[in-house]
C-alpha atoms as a PDB file:
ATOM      1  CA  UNK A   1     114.695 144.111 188.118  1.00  0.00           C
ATOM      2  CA  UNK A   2     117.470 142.443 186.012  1.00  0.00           C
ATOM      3  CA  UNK A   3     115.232 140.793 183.512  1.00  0.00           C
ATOM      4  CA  UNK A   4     113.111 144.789 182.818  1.00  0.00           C
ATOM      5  CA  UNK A   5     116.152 146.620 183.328  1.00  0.00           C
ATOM      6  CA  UNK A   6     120.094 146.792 181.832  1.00  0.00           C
ATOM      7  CA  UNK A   7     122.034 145.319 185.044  1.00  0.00           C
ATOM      8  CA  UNK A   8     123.361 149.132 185.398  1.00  0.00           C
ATOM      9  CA  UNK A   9     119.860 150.563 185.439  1.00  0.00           C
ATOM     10  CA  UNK A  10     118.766 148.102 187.966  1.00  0.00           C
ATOM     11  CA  UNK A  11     121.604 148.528 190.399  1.00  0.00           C
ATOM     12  CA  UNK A  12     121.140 152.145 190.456  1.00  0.00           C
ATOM     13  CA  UNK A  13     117.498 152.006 190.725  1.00  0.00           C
ATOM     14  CA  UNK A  14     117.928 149.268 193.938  1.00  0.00           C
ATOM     15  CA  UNK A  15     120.534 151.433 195.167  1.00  0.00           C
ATOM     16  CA  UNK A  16     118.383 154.199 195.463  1.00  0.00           C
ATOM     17  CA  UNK A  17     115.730 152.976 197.114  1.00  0.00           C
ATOM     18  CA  UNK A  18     117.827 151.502 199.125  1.00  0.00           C
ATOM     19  CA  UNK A  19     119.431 154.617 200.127  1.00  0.00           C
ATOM     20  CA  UNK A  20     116.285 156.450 200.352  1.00  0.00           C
ATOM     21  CA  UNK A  21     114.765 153.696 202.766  1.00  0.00           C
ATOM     22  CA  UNK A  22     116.895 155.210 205.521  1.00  0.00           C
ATOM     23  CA  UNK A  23     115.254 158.613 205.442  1.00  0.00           C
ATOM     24  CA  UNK A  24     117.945 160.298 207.379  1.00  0.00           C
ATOM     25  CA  UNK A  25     120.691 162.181 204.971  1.00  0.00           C
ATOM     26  CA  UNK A  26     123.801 161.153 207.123  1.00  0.00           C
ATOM     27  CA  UNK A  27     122.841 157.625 206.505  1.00  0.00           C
ATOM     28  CA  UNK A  28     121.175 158.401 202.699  1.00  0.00           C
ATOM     29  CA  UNK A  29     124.516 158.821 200.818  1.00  0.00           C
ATOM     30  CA  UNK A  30     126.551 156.296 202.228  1.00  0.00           C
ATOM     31  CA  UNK A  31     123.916 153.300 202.161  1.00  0.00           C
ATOM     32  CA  UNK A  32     123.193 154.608 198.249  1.00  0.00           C
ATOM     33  CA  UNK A  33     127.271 153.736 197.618  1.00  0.00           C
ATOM     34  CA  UNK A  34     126.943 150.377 200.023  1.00  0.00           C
ATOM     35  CA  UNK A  35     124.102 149.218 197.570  1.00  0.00           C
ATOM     36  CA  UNK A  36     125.828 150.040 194.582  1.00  0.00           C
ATOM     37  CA  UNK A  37     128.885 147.975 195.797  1.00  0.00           C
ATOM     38  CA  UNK A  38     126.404 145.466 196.455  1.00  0.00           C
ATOM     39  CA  UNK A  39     124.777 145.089 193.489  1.00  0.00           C
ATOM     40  CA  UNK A  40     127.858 145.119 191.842  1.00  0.00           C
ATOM     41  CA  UNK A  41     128.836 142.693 193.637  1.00  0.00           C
ATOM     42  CA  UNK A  42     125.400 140.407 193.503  1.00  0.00           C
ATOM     43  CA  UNK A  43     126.018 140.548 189.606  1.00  0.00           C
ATOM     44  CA  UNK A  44     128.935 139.582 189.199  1.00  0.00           C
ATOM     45  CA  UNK A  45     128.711 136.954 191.015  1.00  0.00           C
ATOM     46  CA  UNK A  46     125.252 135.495 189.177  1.00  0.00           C
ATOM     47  CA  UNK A  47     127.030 136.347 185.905  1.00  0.00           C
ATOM     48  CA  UNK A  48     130.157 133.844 187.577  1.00  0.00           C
ATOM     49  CA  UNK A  49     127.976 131.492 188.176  1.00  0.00           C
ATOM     50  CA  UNK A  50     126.039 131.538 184.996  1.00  0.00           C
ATOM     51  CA  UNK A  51     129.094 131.132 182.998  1.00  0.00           C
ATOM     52  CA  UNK A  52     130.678 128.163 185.326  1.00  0.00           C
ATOM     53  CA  UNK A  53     127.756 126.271 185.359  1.00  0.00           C
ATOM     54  CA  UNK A  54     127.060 126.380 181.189  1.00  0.00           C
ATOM     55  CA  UNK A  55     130.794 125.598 180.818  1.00  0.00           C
ATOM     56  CA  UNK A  56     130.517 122.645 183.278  1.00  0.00           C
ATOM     57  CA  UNK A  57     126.955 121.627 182.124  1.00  0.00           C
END
């Protein structure tokens, strides 16, 4: 999704499916803010990575 989307976008867009994947609405809300975090996390850490390994290249 990162190379159609804006990483924002995407995250939100993952998150929500991934929320919605649960189908129960005690579990919806929280696993919606659990995938954000995680996507937020998940990009920052490629970004990280992208930028150690072209200063180190």
């Amino acid at each position: 999704m990162l190379k159609r989307y804006p990483p924002r976008k995407a995250i939100v867009i993952s998150a929500l499916f991934f929320g919605l994947i649960h189908l129960n609405p005690w579990q919806a809300l929280p696993a919606f803010c659990i995938g954000l975090l995680l996507g937020w996390v998940f990009t920052k850490q490629i970004l990280s990575f992208r930028d150690y390994y072209t200063c180190y290249q």
